[in-house]
N, C-alpha and C. Protein backbone atom coordinates (compact mmCIF):
# COMPACT_ATOMS: atom_id res chain seq x y z
N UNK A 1 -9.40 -12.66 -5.92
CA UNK A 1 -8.06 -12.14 -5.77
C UNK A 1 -8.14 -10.73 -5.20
N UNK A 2 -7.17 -10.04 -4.17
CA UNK A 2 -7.20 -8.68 -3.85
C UNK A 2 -5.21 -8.56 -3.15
N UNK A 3 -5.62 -7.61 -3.22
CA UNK A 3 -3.99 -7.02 -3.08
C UNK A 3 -3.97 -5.87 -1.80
N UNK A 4 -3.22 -5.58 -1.32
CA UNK A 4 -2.95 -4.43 -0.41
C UNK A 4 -1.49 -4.05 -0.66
N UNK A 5 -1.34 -2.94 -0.36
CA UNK A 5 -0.52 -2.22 -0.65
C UNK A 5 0.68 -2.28 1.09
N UNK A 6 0.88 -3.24 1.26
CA UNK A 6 1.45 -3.87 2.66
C UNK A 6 3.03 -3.77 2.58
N UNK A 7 3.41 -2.08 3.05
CA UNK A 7 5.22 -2.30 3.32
C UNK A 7 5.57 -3.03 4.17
N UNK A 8 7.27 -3.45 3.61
CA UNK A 8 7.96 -3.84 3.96
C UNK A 8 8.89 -2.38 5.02
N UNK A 9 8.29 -2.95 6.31
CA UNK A 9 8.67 -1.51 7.53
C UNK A 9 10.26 -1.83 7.81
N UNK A 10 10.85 -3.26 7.20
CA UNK A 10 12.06 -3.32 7.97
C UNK A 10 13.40 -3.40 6.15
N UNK A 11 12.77 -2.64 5.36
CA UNK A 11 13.70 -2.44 4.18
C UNK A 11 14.83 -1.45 4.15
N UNK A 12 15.77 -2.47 3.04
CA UNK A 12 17.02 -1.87 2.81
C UNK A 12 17.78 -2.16 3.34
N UNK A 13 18.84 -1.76 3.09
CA UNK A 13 20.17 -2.51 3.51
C UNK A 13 20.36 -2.24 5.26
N UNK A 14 19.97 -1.33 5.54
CA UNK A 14 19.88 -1.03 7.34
C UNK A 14 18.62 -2.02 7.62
N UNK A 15 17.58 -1.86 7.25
CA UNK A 15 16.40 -2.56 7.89
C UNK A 15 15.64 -1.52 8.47
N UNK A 16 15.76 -0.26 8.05
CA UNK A 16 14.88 0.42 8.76
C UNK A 16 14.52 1.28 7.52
N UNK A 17 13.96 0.91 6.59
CA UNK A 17 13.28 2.18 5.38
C UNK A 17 12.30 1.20 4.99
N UNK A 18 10.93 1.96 5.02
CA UNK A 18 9.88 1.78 4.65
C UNK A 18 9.71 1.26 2.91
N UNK A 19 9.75 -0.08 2.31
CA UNK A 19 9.35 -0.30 1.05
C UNK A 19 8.43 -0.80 0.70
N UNK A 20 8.05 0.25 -0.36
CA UNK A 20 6.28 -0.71 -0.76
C UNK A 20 6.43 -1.64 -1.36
N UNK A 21 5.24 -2.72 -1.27
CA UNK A 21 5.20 -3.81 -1.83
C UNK A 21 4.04 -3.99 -2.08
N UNK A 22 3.53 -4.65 -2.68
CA UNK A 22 1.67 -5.65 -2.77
C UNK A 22 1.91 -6.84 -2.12
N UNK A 23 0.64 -6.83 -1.12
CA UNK A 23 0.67 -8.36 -0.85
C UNK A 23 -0.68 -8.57 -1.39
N UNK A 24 -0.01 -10.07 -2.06
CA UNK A 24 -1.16 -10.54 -3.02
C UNK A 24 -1.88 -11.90 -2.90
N UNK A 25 -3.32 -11.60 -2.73
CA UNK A 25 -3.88 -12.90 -2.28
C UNK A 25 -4.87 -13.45 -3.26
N UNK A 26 -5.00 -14.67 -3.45
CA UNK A 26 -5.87 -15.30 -4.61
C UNK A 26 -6.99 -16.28 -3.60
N UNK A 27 -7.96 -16.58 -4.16
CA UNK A 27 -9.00 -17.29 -3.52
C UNK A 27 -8.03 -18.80 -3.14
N UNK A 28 -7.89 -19.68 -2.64
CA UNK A 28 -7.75 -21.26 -1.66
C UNK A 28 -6.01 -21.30 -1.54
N UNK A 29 -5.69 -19.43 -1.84
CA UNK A 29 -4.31 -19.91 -1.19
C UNK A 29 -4.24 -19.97 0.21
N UNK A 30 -3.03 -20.68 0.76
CA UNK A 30 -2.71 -20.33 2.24
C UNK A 30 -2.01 -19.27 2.91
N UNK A 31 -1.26 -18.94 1.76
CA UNK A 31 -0.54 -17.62 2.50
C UNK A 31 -0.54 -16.70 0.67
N UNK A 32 -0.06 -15.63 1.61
CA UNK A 32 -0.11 -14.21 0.11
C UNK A 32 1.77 -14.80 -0.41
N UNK A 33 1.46 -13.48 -1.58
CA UNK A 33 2.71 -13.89 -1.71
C UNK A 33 3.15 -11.91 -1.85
N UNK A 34 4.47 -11.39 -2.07
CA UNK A 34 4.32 -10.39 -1.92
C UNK A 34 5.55 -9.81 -3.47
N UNK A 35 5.29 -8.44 -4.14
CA UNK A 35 5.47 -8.41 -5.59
C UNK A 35 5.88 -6.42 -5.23
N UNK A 36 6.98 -6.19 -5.58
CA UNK A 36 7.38 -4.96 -5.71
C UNK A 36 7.12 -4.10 -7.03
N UNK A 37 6.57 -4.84 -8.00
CA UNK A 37 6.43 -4.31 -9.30
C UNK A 37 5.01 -3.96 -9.20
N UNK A 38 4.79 -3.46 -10.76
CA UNK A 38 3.05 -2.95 -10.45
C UNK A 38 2.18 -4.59 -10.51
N UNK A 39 1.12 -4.21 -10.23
CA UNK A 39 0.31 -4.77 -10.38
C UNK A 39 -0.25 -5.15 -12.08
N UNK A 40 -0.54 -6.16 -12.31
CA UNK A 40 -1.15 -6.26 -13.81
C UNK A 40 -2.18 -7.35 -14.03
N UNK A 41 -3.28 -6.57 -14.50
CA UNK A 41 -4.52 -7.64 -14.54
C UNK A 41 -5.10 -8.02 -16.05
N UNK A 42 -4.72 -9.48 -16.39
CA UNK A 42 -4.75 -9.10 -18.17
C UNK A 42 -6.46 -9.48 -18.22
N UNK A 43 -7.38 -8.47 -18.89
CA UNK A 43 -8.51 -9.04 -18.93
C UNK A 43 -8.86 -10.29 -19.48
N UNK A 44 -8.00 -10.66 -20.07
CA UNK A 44 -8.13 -12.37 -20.39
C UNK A 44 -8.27 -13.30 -19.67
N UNK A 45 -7.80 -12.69 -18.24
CA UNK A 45 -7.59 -13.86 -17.01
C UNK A 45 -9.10 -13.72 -16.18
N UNK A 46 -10.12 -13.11 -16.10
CA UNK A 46 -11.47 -12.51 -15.71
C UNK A 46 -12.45 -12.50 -16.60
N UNK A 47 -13.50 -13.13 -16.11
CA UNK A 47 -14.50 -13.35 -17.20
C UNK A 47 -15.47 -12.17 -17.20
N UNK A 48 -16.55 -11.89 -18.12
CA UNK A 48 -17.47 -10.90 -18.22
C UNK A 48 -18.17 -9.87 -17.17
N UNK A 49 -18.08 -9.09 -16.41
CA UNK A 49 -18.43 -8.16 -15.76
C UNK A 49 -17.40 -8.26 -14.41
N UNK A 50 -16.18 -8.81 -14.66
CA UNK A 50 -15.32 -8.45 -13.36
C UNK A 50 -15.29 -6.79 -12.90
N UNK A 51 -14.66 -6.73 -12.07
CA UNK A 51 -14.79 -4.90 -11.13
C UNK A 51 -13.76 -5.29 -10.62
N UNK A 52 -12.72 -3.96 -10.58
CA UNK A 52 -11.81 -3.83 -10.07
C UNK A 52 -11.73 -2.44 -9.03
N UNK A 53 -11.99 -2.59 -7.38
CA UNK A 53 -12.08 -1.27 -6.65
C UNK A 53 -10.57 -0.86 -6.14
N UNK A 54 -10.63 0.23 -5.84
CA UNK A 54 -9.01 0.55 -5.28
C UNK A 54 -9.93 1.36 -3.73
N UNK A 55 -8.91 1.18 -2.97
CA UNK A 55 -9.91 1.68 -1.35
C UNK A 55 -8.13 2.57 -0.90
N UNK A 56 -8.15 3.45 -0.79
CA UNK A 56 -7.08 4.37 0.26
C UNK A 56 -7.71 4.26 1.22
N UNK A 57 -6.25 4.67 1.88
CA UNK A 57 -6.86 4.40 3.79
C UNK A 57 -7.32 6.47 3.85
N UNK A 58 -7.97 6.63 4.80
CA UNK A 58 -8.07 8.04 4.79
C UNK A 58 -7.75 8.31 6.61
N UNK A 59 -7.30 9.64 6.89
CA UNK A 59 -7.41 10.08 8.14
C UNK A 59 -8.34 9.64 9.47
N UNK A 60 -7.64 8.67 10.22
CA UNK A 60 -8.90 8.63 11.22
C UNK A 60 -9.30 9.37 11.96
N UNK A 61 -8.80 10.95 11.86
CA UNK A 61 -8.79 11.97 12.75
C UNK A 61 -9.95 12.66 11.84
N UNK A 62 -9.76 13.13 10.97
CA UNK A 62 -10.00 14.32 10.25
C UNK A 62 -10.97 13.87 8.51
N UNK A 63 -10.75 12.61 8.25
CA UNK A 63 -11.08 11.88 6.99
C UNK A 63 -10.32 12.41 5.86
N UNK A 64 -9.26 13.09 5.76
CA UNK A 64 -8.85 13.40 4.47
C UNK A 64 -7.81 12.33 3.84
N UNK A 65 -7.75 11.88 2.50
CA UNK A 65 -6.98 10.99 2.00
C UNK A 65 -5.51 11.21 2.55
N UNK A 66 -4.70 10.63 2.64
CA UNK A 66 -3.04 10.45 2.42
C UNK A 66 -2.64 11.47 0.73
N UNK A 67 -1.84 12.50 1.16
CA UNK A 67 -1.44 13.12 -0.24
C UNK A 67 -0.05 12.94 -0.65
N UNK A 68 0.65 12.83 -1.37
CA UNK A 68 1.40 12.29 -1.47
C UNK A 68 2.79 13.51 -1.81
N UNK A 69 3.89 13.52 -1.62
CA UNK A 69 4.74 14.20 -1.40
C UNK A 69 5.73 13.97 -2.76
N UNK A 70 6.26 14.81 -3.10
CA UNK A 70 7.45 14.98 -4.38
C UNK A 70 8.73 15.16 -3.60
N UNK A 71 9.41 14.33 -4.18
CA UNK A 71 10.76 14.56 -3.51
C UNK A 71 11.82 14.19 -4.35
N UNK A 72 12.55 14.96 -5.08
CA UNK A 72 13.87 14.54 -6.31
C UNK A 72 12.86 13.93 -7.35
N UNK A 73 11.94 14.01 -7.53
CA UNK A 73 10.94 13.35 -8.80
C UNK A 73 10.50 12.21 -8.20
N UNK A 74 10.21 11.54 -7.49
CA UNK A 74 9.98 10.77 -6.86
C UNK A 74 8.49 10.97 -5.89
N UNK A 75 7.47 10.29 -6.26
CA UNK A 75 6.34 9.94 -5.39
C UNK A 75 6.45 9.60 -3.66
N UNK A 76 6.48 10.21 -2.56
CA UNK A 76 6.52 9.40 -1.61
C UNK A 76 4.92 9.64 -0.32
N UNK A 77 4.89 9.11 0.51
CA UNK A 77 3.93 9.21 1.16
C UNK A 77 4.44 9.33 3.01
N UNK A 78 5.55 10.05 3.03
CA UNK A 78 6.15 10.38 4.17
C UNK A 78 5.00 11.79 5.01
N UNK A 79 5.28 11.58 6.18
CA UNK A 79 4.86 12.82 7.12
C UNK A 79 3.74 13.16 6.98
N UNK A 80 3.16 13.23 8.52
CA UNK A 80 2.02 13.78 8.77
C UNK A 80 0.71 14.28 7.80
N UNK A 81 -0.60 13.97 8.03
CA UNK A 81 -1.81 14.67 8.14
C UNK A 81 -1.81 16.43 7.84
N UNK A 82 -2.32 16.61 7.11
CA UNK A 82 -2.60 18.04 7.72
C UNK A 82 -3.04 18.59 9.01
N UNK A 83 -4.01 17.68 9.68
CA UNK A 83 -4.32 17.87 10.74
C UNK A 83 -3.60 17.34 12.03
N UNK A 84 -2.58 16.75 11.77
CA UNK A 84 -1.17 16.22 12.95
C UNK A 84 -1.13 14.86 12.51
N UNK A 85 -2.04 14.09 12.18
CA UNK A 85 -2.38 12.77 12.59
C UNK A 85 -1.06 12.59 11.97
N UNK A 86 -0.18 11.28 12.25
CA UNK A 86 0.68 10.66 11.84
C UNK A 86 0.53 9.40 11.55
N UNK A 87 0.89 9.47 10.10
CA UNK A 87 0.69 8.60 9.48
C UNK A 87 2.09 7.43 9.25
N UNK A 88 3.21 8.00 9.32
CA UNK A 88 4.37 7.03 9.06
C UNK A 88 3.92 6.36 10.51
N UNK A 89 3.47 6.39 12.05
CA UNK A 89 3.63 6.03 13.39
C UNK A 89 2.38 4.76 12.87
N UNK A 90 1.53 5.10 12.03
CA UNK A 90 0.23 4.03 12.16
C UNK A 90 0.66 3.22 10.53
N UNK A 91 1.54 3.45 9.78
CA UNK A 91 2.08 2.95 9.05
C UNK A 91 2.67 1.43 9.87
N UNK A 92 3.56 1.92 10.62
CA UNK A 92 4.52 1.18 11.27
C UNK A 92 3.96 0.19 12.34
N UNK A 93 2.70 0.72 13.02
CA UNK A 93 1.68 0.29 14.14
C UNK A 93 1.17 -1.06 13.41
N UNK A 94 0.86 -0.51 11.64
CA UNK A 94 0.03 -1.89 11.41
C UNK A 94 0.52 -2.49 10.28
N UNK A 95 1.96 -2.50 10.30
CA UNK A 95 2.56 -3.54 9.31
C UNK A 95 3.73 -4.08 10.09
N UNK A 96 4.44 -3.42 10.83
CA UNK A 96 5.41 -4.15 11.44
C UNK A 96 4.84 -5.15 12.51
C-alpha cells in the first residue's frame, strides 16, 4: 500500500483552488482511490516489522524542502522557493 499526497488542481466551487487529497493505492488494485481525511494505519492491519516512510518533494533548483506557510491558523503550502523556484506552477505541471 502507498499514498501520495495528489491535489485536486481543479477544486471548489469555481474549479480553480488547489485541494489536498491522498491518492491511495493498495497492492492488485486497478485504479487508486482518493480520501480527503487523514490517513490512518491501524497496526493490526500489518504484520511484524512493517515501515512506514514519508518522502517530501524538495527544490529541484536549490534542494530545500517545501515550508509551509500560516495563514488565519491554517497550514498552507502556497508560493515560491526561497530561491524563485515555483512551486504552485510545478504543482499544477504534475497533477493537472
Amino acid at each position: 500500500m502507498w499514498a501520495t499526497m495528489e491535489p485536486d488542481v481543479y477544486g471548489g466551487d469555481t474549479h480553480d483552488q488547489i485541494v489536498p487529497r491522498w491518492r491511495i493505492y493498495a497492492d492488485g488494485d486497478k485504479d487508486a482511490d482518493h480520501e480527503t481525511g487523514p490517513l490512518e494505519l491501524l497496526p493490526s492491519r500489518f504484520p511484524p516489522g512493517t515501515k512506514v516512510t514519508v518522502e517530501e518533494p524538495v527544490c529541484p533548483d536549490c534542494g530545500a524542502l517545501r515550508e509551509p506557510h500560516w495563514q488565519d491558523n491554517e497550514q498552507t503550502y502556497g508560493g515560491p522557493c526561497d530561491c524563485g523556484f515555483d512551486w504552485d506552477g510545478w504543482v499544477l505541471d504534475q497533477f493537472s
